[in-house]
PDB file of N, CA and C in Angstrom:
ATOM      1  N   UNK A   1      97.585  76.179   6.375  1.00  0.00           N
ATOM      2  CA  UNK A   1      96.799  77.390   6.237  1.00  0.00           C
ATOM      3  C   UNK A   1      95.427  77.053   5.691  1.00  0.00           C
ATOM      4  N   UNK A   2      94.252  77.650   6.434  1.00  0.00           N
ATOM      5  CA  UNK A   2      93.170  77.181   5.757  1.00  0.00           C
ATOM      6  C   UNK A   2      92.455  78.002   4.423  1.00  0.00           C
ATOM      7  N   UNK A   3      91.844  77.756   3.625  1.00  0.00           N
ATOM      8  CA  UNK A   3      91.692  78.540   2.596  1.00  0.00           C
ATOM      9  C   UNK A   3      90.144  78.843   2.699  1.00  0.00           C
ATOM     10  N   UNK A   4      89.406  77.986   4.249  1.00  0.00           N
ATOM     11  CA  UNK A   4      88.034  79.204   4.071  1.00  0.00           C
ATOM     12  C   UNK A   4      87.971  80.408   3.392  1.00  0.00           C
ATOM     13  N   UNK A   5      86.647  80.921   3.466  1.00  0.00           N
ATOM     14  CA  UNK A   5      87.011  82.562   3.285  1.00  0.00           C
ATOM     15  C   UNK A   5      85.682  82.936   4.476  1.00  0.00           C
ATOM     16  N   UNK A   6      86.536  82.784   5.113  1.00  0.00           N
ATOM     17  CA  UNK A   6      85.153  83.781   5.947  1.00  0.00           C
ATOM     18  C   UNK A   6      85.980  84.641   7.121  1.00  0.00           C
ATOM     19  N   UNK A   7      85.470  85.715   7.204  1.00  0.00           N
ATOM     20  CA  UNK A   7      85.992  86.637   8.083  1.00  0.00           C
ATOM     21  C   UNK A   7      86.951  86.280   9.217  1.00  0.00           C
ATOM     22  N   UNK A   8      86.390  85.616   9.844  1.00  0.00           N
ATOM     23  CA  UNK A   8      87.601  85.406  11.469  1.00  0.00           C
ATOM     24  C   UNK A   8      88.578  84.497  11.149  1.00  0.00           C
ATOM     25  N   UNK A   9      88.160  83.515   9.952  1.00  0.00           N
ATOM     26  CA  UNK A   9      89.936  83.283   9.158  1.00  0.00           C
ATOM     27  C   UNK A   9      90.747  84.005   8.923  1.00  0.00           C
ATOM     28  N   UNK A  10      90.268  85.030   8.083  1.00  0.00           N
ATOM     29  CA  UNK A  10      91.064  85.933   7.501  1.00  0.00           C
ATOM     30  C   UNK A  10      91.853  87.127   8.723  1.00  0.00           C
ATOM     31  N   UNK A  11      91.004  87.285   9.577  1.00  0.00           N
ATOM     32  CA  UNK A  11      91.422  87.925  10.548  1.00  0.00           C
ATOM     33  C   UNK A  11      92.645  86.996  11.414  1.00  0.00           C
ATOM     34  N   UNK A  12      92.202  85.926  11.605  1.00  0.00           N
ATOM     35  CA  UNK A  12      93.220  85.434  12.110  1.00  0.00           C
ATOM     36  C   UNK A  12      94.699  85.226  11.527  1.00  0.00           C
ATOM     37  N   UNK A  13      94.598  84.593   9.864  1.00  0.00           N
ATOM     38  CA  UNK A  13      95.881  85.157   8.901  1.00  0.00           C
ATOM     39  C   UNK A  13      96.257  86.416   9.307  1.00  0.00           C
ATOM     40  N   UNK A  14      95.254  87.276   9.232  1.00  0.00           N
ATOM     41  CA  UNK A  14      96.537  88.706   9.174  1.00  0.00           C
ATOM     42  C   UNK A  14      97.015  88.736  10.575  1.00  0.00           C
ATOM     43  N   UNK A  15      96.425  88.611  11.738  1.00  0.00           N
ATOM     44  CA  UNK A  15      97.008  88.239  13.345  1.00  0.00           C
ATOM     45  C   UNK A  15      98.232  87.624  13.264  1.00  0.00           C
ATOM     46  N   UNK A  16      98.262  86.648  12.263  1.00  0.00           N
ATOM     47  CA  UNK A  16      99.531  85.423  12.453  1.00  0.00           C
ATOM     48  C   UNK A  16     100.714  86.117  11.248  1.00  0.00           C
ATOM     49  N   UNK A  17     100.223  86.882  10.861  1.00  0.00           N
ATOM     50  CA  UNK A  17     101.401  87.734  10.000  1.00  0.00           C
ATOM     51  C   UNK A  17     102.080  88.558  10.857  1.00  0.00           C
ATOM     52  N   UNK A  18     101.237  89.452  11.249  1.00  0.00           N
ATOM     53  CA  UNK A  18     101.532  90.656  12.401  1.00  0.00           C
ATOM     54  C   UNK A  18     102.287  90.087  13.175  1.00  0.00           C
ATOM     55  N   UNK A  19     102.124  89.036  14.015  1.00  0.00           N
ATOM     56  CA  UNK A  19     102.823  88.066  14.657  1.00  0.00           C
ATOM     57  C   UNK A  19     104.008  88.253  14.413  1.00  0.00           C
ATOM     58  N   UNK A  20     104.651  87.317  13.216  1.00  0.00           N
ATOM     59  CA  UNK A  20     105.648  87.060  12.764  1.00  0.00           C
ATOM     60  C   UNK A  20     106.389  87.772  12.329  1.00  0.00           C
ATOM     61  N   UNK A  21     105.928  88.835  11.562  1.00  0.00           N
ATOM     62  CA  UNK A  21     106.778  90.550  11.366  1.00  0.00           C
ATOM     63  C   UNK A  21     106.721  91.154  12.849  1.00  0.00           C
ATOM     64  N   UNK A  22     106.343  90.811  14.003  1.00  0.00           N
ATOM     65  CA  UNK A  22     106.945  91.400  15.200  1.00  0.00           C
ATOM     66  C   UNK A  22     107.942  90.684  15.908  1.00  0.00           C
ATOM     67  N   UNK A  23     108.022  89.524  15.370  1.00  0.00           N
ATOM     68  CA  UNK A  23     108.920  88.415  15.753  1.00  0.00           C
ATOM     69  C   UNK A  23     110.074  88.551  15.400  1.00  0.00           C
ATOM     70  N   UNK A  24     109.914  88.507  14.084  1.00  0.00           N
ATOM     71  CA  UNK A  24     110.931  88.863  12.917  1.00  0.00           C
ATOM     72  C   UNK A  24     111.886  90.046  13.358  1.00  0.00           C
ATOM     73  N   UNK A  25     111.285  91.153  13.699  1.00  0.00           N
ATOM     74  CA  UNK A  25     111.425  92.606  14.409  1.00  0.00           C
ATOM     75  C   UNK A  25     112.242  92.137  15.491  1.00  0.00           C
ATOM     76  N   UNK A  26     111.717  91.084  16.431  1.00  0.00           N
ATOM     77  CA  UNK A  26     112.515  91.414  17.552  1.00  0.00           C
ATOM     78  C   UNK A  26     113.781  90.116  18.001  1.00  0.00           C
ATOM     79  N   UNK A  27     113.877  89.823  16.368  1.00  0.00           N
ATOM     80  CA  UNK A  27     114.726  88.356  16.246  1.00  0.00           C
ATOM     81  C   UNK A  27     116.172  88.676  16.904  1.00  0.00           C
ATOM     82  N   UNK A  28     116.897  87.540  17.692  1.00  0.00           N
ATOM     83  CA  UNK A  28     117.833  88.027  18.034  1.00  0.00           C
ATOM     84  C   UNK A  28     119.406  88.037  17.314  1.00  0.00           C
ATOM     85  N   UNK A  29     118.661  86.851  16.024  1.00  0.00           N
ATOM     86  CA  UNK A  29     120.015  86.879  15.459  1.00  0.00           C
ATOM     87  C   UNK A  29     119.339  86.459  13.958  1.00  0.00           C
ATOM     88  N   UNK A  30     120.460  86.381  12.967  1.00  0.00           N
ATOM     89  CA  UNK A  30     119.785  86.765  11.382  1.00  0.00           C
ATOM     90  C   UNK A  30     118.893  85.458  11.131  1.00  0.00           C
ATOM     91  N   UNK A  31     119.176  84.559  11.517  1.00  0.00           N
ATOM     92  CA  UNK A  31     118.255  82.906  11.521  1.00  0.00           C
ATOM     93  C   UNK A  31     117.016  82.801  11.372  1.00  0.00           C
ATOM     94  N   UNK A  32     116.678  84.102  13.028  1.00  0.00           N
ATOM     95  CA  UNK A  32     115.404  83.762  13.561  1.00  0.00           C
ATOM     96  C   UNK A  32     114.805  85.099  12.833  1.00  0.00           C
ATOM     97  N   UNK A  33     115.501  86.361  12.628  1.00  0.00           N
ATOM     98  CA  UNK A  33     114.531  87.076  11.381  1.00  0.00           C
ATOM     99  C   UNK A  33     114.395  86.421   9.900  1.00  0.00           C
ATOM    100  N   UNK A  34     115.108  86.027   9.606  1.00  0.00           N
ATOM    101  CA  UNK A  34     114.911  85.495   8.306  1.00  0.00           C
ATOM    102  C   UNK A  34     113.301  84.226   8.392  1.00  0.00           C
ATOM    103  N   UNK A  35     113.465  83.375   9.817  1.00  0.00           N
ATOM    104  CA  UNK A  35     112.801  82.562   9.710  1.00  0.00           C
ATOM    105  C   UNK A  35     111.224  82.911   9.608  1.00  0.00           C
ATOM    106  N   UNK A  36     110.863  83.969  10.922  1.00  0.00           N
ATOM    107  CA  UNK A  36     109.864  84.600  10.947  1.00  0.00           C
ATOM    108  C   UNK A  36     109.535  85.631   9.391  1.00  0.00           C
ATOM    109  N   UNK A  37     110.489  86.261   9.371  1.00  0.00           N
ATOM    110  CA  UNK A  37     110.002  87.123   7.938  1.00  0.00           C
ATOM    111  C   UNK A  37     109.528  86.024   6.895  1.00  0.00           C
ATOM    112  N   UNK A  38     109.962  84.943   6.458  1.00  0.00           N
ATOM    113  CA  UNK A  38     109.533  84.054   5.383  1.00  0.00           C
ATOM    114  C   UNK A  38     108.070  83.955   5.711  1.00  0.00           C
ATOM    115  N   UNK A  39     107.704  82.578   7.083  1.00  0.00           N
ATOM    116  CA  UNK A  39     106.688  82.890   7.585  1.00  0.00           C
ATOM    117  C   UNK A  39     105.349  83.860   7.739  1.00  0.00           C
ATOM    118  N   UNK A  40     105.934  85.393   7.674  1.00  0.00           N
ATOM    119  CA  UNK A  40     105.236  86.370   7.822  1.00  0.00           C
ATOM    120  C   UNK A  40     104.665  86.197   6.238  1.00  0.00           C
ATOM    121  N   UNK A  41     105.808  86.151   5.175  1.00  0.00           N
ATOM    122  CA  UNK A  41     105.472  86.623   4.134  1.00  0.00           C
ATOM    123  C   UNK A  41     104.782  85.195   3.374  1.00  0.00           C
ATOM    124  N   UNK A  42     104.550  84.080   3.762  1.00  0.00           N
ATOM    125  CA  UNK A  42     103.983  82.842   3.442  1.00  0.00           C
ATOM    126  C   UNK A  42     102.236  83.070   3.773  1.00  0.00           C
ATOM    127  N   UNK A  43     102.190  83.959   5.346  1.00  0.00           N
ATOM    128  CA  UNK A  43     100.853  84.335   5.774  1.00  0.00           C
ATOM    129  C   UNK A  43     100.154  85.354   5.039  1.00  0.00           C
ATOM    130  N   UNK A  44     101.124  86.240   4.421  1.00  0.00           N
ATOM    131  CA  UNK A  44     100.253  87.076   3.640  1.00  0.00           C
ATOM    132  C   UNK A  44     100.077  86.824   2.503  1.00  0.00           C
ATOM    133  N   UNK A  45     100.834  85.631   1.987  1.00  0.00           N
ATOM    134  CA  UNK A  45     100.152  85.585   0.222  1.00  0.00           C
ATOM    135  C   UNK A  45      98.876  85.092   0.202  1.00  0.00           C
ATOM    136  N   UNK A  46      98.956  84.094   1.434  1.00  0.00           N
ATOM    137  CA  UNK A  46      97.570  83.546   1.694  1.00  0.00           C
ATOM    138  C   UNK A  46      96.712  84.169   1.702  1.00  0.00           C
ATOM    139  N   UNK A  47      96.847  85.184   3.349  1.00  0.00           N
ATOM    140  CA  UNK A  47      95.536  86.564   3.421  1.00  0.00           C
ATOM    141  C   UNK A  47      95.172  87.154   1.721  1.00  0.00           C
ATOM    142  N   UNK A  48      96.225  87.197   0.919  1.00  0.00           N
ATOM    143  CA  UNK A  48      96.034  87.897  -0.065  1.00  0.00           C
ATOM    144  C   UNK A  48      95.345  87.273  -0.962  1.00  0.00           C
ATOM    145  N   UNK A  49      95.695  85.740  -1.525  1.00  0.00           N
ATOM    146  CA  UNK A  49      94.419  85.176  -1.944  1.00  0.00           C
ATOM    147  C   UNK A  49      93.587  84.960  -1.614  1.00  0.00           C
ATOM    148  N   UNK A  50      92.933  84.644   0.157  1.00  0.00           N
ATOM    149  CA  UNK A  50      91.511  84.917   0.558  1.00  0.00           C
ATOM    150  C   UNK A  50      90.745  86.146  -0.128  1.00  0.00           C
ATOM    151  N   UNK A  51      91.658  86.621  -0.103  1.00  0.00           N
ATOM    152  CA  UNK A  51      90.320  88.220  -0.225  1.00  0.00           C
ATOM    153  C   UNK A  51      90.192  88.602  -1.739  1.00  0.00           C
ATOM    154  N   UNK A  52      91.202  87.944  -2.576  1.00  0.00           N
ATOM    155  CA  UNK A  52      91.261  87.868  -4.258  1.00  0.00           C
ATOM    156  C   UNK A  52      89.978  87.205  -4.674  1.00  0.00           C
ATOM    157  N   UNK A  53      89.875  85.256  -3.910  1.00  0.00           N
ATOM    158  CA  UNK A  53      88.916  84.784  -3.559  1.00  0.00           C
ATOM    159  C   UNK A  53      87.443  85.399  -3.621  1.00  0.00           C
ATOM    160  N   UNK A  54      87.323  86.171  -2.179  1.00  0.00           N
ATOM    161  CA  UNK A  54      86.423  86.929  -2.059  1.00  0.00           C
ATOM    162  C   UNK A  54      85.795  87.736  -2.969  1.00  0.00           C
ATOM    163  N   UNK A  55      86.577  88.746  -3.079  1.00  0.00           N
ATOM    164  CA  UNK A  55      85.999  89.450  -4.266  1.00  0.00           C
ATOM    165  C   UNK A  55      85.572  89.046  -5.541  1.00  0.00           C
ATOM    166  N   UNK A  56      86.078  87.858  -5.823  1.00  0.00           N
ATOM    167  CA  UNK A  56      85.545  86.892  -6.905  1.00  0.00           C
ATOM    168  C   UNK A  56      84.052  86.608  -6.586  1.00  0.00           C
ATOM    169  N   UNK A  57      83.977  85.850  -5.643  1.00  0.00           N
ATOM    170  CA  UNK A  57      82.613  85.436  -5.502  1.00  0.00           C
ATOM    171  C   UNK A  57      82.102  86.295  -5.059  1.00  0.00           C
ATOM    172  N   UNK A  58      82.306  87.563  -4.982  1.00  0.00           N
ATOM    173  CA  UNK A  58      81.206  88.678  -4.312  1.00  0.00           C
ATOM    174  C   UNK A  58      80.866  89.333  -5.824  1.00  0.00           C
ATOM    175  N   UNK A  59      81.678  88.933  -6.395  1.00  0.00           N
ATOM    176  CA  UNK A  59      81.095  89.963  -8.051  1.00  0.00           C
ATOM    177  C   UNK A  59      80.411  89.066  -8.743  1.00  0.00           C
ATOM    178  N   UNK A  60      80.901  87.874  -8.791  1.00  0.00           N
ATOM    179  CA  UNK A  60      79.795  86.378  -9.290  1.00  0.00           C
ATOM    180  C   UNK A  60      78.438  86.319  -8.903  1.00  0.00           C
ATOM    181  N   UNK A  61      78.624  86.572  -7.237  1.00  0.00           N
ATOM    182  CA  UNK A  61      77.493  86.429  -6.629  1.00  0.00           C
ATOM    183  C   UNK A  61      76.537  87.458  -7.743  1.00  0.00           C
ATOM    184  N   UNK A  62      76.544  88.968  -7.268  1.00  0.00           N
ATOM    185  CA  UNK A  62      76.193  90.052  -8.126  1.00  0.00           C
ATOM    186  C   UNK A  62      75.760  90.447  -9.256  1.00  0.00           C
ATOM    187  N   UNK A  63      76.640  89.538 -10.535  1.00  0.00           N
ATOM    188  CA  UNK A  63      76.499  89.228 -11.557  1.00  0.00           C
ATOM    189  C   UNK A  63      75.453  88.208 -11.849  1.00  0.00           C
ATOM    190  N   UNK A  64      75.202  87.077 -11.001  1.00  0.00           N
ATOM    191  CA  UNK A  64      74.302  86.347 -10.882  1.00  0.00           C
ATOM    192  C   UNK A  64      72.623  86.601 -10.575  1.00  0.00           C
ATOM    193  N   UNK A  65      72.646  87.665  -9.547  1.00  0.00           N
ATOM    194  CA  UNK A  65      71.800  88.519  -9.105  1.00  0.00           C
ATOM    195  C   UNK A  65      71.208  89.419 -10.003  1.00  0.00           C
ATOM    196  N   UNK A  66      72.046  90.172 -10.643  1.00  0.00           N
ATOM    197  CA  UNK A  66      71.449  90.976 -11.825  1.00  0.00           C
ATOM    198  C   UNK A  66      71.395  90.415 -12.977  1.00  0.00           C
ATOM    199  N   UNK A  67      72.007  89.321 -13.346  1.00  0.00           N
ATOM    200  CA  UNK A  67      70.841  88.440 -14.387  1.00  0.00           C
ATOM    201  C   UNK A  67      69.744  88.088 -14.229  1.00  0.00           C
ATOM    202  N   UNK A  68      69.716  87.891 -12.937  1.00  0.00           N
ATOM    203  CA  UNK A  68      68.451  87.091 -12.475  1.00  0.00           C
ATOM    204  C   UNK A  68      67.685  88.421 -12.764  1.00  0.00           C
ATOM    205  N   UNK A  69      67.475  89.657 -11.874  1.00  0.00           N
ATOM    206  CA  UNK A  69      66.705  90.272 -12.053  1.00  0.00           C
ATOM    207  C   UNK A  69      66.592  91.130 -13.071  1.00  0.00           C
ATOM    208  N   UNK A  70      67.598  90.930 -14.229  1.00  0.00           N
ATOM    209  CA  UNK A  70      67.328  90.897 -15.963  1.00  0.00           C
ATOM    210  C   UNK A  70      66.032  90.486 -16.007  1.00  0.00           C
ATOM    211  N   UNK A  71      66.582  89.279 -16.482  1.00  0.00           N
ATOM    212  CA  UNK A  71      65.517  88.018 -16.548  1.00  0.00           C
ATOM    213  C   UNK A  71      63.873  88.089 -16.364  1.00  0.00           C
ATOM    214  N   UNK A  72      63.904  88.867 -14.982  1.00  0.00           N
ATOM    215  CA  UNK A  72      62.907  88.713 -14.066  1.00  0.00           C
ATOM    216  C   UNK A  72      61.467  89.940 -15.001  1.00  0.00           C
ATOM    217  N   UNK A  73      62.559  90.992 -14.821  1.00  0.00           N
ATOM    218  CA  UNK A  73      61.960  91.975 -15.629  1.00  0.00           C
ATOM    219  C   UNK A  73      61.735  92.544 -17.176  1.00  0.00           C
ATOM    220  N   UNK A  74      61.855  91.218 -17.460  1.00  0.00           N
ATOM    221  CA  UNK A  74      61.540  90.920 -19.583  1.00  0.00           C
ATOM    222  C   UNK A  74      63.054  91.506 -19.979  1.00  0.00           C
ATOM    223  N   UNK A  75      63.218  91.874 -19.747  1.00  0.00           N
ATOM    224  CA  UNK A  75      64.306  92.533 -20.492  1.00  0.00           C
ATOM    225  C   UNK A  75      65.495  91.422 -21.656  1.00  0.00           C
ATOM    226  N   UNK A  76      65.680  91.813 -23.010  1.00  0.00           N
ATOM    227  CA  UNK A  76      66.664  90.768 -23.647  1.00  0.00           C
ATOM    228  C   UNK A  76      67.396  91.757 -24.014  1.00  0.00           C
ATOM    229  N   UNK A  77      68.235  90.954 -25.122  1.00  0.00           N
ATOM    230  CA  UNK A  77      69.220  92.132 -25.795  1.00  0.00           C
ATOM    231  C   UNK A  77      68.556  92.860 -26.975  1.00  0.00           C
ATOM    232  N   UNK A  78      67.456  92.766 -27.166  1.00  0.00           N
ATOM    233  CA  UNK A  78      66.452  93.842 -28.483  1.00  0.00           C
ATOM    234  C   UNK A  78      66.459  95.315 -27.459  1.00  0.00           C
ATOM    235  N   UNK A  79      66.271  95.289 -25.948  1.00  0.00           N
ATOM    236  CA  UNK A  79      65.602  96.485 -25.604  1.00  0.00           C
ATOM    237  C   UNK A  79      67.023  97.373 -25.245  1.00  0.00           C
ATOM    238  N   UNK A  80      66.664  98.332 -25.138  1.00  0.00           N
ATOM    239  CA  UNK A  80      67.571  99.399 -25.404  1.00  0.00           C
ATOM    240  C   UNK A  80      67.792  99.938 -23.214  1.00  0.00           C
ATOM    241  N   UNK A  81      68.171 100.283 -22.457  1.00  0.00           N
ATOM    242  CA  UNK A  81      68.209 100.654 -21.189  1.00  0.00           C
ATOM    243  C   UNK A  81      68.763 101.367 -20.945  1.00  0.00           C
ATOM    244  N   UNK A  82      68.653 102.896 -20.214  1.00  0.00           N
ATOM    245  CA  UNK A  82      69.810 103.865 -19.623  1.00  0.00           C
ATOM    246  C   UNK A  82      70.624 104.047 -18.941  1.00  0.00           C
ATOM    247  N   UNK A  83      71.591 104.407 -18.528  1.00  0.00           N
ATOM    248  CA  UNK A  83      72.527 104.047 -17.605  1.00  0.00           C
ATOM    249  C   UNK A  83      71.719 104.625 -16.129  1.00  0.00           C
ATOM    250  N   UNK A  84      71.031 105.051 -15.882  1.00  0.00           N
ATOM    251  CA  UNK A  84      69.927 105.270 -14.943  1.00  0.00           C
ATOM    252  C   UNK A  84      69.330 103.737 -14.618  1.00  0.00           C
ATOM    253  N   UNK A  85      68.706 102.776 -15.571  1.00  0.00           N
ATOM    254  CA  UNK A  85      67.911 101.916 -15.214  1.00  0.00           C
ATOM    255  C   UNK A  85      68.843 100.997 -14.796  1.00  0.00           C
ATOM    256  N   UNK A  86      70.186 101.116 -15.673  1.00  0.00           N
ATOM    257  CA  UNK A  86      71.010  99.449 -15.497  1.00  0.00           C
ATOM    258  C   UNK A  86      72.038 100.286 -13.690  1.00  0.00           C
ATOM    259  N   UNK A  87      71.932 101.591 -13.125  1.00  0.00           N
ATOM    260  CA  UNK A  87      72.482 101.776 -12.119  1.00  0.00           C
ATOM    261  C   UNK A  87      70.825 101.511 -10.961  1.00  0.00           C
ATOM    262  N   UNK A  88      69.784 101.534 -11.425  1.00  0.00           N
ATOM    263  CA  UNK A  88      68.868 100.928 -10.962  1.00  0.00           C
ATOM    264  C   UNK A  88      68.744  99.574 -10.303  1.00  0.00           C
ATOM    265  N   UNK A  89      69.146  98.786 -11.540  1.00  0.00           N
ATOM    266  CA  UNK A  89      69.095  96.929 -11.596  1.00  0.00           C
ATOM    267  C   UNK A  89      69.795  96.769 -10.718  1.00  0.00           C
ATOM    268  N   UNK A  90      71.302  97.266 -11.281  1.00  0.00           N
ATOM    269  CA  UNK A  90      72.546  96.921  -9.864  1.00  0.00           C
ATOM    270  C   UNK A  90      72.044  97.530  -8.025  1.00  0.00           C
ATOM    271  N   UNK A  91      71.078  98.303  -7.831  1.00  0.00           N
ATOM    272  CA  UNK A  91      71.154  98.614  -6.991  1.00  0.00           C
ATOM    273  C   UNK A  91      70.076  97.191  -6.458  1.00  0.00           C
ATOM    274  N   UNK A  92      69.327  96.970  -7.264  1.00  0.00           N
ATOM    275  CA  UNK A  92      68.074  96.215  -6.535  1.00  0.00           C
ATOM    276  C   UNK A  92      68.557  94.713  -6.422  1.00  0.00           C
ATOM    277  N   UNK A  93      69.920  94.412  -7.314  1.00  0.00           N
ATOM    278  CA  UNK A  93      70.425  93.038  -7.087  1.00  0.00           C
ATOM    279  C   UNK A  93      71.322  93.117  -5.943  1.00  0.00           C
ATOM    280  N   UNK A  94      71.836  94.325  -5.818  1.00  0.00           N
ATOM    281  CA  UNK A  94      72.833  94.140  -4.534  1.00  0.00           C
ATOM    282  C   UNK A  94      71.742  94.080  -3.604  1.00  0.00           C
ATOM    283  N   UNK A  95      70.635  94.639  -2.852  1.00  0.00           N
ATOM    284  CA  UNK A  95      69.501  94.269  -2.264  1.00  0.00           C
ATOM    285  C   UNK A  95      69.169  93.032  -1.968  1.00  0.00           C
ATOM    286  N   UNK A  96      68.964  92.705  -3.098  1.00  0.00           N
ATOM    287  CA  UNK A  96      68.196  90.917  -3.108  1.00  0.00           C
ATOM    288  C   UNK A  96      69.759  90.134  -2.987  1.00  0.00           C
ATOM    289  N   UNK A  97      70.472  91.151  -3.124  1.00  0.00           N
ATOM    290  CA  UNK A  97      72.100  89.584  -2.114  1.00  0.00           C
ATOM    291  C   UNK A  97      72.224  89.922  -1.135  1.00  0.00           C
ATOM    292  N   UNK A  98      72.106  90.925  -0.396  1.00  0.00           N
ATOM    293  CA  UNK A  98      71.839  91.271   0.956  1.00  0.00           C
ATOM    294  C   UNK A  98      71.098  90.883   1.679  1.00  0.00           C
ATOM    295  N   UNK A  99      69.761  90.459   1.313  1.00  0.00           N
ATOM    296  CA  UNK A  99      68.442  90.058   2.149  1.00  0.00           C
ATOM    297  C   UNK A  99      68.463  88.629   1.822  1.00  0.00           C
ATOM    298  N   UNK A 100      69.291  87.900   1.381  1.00  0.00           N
ATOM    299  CA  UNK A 100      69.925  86.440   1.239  1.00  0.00           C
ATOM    300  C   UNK A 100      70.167  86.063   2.482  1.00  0.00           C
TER     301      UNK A 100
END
């Protein structure tokens, strides 16, 4: 199983699950469901840590981003900010990871 994370992996894991829970489904005797269901369920822990993965580095990424544009704009821990400016920051760092 590969542990990329990029989309048409992941798509393809969940393909090869689906797979195997239809396999599983149409097993003809307890062997060959049992065999496929394991299988099925081996493909999805995987899919499931890809995208655990993912979301890791998509909030890192983010977090990284809005330090930066902390940083950028003087700001330390003396100044005081509203939840207006810091829903501001987050908007302009998700921006600048987008146009990455």
């Amino acid at each position: 199983m590969s542990k990329t994370n990029n989309p048409s992996s992941l798509r393809q894991q969940l393909e090869t699950t689906l797979d195997f829970i239809s396999r599983a489904a149409l097993g003809h005797d307890i062997g060959h469901c049992v065999h496929f269901a394991n299988k099925a369920e081996a493909e999805l822990r995987c899919a499931i840590d890809a995208l655990a993965a993912v979301k890791k580095q998509e909030r890192d990424d983010l977090i990284a981003v809005f330090n930066q544009h902390i940083e950028t704009s003087g700001l330390d821990d003396d100044c005081l900010v509203t939840v207006l400016e810091c829903r501001e920051a987050l908007k302009h760092a998700a921006e600048l990871r987008e146009a990455k």
